[in-house]
C-alpha atoms as a PDB file:
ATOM      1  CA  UNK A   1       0.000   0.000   0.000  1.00  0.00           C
ATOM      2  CA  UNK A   2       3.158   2.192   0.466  1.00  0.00           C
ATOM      3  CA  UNK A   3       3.250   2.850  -3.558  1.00  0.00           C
ATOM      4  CA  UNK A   4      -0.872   4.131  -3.487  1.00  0.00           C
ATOM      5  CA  UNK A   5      -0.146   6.299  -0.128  1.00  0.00           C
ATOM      6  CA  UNK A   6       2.820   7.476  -1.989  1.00  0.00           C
ATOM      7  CA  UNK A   7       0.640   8.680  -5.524  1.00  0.00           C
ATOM      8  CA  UNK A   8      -2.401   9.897  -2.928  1.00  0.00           C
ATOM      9  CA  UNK A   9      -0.196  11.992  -1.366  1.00  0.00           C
ATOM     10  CA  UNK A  10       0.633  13.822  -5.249  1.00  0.00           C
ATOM     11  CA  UNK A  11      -1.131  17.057  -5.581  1.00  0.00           C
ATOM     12  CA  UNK A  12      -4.729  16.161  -7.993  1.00  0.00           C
ATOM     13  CA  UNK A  13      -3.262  17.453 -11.212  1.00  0.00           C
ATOM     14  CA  UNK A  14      -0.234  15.617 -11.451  1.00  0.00           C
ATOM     15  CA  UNK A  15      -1.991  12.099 -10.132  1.00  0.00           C
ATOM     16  CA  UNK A  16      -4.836  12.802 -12.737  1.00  0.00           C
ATOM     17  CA  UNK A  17      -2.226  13.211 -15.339  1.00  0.00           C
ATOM     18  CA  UNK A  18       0.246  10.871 -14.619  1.00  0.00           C
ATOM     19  CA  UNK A  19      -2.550   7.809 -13.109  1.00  0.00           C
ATOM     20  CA  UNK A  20      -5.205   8.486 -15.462  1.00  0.00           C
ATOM     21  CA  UNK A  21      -8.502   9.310 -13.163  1.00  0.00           C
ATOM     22  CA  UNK A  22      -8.968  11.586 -10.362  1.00  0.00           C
ATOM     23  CA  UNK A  23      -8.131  10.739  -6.632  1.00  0.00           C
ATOM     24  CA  UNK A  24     -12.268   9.880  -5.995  1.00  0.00           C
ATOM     25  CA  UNK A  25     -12.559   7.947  -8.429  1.00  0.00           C
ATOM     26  CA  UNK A  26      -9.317   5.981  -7.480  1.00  0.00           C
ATOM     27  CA  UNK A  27     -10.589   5.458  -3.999  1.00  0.00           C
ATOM     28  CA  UNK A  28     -13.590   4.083  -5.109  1.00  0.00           C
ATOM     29  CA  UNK A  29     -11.989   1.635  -7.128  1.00  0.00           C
ATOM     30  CA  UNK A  30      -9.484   0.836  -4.692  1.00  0.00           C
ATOM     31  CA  UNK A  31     -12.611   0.448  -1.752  1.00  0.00           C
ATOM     32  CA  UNK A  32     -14.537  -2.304  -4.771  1.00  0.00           C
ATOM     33  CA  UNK A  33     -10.912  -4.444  -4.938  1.00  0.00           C
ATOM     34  CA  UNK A  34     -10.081  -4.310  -1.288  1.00  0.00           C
ATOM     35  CA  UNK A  35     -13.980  -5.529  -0.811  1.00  0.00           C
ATOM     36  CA  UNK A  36     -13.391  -8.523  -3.178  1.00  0.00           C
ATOM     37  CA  UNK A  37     -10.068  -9.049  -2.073  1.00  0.00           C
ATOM     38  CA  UNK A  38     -11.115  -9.650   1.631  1.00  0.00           C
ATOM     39  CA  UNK A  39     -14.037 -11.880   0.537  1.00  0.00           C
ATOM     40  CA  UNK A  40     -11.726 -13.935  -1.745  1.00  0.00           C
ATOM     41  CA  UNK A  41      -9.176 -14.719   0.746  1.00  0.00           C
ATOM     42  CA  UNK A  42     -11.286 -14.659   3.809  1.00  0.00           C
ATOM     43  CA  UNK A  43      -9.799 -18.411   4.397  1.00  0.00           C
ATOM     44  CA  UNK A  44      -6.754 -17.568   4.154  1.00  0.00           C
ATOM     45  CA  UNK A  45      -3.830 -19.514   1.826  1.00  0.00           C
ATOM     46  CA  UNK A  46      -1.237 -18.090   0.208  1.00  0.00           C
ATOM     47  CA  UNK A  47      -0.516 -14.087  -0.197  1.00  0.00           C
ATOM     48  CA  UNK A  48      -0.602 -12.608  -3.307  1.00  0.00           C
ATOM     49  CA  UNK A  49       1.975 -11.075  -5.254  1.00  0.00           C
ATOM     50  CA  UNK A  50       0.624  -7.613  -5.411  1.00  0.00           C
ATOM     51  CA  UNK A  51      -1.602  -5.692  -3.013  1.00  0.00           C
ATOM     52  CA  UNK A  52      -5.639  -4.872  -4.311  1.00  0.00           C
ATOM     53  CA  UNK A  53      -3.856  -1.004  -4.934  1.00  0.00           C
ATOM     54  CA  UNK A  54      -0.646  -2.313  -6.631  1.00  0.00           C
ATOM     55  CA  UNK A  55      -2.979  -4.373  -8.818  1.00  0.00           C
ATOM     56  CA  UNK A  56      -5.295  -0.871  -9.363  1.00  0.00           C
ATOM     57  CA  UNK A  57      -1.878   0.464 -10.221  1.00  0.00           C
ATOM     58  CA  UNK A  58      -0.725  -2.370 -12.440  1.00  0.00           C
ATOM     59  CA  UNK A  59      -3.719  -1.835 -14.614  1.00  0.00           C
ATOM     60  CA  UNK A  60      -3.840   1.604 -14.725  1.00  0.00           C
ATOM     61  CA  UNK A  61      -0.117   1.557 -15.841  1.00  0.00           C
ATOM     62  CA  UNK A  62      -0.880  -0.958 -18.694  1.00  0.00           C
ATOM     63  CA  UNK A  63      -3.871   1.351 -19.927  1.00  0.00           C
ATOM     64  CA  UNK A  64      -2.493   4.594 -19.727  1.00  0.00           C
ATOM     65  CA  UNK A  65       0.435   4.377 -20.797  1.00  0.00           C
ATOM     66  CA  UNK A  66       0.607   1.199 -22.689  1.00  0.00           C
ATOM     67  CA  UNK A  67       3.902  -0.810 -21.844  1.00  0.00           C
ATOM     68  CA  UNK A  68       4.603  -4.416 -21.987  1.00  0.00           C
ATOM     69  CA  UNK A  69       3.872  -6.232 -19.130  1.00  0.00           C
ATOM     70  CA  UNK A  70       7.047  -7.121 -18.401  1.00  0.00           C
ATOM     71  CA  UNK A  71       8.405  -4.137 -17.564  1.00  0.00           C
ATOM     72  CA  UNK A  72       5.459  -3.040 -15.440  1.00  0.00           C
ATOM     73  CA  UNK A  73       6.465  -6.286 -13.696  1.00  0.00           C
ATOM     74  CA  UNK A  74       9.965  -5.221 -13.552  1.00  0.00           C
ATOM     75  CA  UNK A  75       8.312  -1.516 -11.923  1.00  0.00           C
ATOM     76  CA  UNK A  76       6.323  -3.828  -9.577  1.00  0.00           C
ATOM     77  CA  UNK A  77       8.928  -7.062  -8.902  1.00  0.00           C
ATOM     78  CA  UNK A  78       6.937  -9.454 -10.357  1.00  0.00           C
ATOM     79  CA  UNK A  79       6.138 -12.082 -12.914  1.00  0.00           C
ATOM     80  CA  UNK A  80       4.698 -11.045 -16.208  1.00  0.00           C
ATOM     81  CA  UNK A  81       2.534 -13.894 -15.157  1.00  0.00           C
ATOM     82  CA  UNK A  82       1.125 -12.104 -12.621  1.00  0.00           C
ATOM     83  CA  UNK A  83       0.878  -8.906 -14.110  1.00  0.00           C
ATOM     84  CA  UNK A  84      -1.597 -10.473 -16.544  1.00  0.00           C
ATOM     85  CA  UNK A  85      -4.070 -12.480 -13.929  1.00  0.00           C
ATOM     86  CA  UNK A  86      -3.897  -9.115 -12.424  1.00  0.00           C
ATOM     87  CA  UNK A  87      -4.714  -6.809 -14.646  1.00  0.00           C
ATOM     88  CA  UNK A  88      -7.768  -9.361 -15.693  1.00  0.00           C
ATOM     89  CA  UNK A  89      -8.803  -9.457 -12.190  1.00  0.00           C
ATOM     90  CA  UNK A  90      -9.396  -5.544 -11.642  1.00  0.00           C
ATOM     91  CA  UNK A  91     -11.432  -5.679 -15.296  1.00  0.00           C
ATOM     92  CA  UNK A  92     -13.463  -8.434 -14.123  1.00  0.00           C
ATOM     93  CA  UNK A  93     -13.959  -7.135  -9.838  1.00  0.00           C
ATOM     94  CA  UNK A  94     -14.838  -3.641 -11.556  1.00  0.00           C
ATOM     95  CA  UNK A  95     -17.087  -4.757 -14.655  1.00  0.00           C
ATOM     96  CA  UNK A  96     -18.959  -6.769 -12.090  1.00  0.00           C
ATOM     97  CA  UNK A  97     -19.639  -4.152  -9.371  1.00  0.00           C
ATOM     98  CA  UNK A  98     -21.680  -2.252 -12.032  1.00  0.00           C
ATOM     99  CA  UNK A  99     -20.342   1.340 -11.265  1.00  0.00           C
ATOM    100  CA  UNK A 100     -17.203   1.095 -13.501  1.00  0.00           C
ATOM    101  CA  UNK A 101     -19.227  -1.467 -16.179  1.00  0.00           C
ATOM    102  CA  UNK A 102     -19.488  -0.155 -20.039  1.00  0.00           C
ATOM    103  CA  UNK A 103     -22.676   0.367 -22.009  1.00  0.00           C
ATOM    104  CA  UNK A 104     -23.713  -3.086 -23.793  1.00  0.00           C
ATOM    105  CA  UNK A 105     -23.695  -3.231 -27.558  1.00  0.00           C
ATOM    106  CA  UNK A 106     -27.359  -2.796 -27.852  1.00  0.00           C
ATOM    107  CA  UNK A 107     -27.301   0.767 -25.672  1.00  0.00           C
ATOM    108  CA  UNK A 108     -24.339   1.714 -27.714  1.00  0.00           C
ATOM    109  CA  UNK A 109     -26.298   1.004 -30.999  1.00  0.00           C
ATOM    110  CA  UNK A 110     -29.446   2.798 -29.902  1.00  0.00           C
ATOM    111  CA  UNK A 111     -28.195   6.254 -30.046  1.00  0.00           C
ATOM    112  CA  UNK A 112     -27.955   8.173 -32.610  1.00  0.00           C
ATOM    113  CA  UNK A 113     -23.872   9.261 -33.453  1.00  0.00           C
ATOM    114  CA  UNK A 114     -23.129  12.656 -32.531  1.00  0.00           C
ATOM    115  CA  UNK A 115     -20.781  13.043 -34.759  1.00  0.00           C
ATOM    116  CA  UNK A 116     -18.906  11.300 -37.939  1.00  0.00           C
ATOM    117  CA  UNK A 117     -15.182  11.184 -38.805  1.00  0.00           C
ATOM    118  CA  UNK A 118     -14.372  10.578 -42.253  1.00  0.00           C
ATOM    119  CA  UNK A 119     -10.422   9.954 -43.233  1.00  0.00           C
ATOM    120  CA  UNK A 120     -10.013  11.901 -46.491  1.00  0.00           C
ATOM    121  CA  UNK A 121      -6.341  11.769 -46.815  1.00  0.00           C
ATOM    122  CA  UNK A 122      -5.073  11.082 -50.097  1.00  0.00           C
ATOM    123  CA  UNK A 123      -2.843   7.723 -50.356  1.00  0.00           C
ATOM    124  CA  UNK A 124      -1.228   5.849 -53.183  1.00  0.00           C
ATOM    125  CA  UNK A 125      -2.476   2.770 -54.480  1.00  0.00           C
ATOM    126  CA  UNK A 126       0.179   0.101 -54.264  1.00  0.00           C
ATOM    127  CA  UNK A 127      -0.088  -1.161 -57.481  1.00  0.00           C
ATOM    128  CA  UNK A 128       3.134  -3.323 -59.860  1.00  0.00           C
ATOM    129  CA  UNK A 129       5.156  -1.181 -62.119  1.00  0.00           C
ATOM    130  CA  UNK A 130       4.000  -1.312 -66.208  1.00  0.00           C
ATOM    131  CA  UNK A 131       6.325  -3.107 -68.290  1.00  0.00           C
ATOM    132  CA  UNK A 132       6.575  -3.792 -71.795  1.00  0.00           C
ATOM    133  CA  UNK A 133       6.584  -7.796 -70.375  1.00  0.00           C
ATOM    134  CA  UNK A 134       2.916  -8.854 -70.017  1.00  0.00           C
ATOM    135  CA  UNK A 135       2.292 -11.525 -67.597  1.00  0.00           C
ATOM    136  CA  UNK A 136       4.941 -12.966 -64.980  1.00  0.00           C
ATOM    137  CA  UNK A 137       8.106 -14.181 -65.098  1.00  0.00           C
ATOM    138  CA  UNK A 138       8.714 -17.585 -65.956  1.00  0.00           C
ATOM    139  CA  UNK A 139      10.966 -19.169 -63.853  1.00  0.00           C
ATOM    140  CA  UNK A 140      13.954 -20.440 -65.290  1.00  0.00           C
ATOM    141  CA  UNK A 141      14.750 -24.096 -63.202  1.00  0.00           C
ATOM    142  CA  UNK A 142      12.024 -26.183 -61.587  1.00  0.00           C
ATOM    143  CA  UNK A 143       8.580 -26.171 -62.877  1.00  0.00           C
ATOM    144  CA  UNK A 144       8.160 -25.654 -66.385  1.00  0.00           C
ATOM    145  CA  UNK A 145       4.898 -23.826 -67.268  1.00  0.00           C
ATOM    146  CA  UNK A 146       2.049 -25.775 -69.037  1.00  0.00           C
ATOM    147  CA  UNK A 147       2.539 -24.017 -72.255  1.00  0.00           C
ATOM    148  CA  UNK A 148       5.788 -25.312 -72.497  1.00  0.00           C
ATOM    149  CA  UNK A 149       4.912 -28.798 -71.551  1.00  0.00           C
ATOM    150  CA  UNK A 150       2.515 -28.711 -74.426  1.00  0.00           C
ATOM    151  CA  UNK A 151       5.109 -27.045 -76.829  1.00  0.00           C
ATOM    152  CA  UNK A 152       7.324 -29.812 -76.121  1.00  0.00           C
ATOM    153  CA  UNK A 153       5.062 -32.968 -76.265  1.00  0.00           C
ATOM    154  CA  UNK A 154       3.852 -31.731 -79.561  1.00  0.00           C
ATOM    155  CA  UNK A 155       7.398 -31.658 -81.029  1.00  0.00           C
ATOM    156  CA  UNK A 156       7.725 -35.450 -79.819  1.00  0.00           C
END
């Protein structure tokens, strides 16, 4: 928890910039995973690798600013391994709280777009040079073509 206390503790422009979301929102998050974390291991067993705020952390990383997970497990000594069940985890904790959950297809389709983008740039279409040759190549060892095949049975 040292690493969230740390990044709480930044003033709310730089955490919004450099985290991604504003401090409430964070804490909300971070009060869903430590929720699900305590029912999940309420038995006890073994301790995870990351805490339910380096996980937050982990997956905010990964979306912001889009690095491999290995080096975000390097950042948070760990296995890429882990990096990935994590980041999966805080998707699937948030999705199903409902607060954090996106639109379904069917809302998404039902209104109307506000607005249209159209890419009008101008681009060259890739397209083989002209030559006086029509046709392709023939190659000149292996597989002989069938014309020639014919060609030659004919003169036999």
């Amino acid at each position: 928890m040292e690493r969230v206390d740390k990044k709480l503790q930044w003033n709310d422009e730089k955490f919004k910039r450099r985290i991604g979301t504003t401090k409430p929102v964070f804490r909300t998050m971070l009060e869903i995973l430590q929720t699900a974390h305590e029912k999940l291991h309420k038995s006890g067993g073994k301790p995870n690798d990351l805490s339910p705020g380096d996980k937050l952390l982990v997956t905010l990383k990964y979306y912001r600013e889009y690095v491999t997970m290995e080096s975000i497990g390097d950042d948070f000594n760990c296995a890429k391994s882990s990096v990935c069940r994590s980041i999966h985890w805080v998707e699937n904790v948030l999705s199903a709280d409902g607060r954090f959950a996106l639109p379904g297809k069917e809302a998404l389709q039902t209104e109307e777009p506000k607005a249209v983008a159209i890419d009008v740039t101008e681009h060259p279409i890739e397209r083989p040079k002209k030559s006086k040759r029509i046709g392709t190549r023939e190659r000149k060892k292996g597989i002989r073509s069938n014309r020639k095949s014919l060609l030659m049975l004919k003169q036999n």
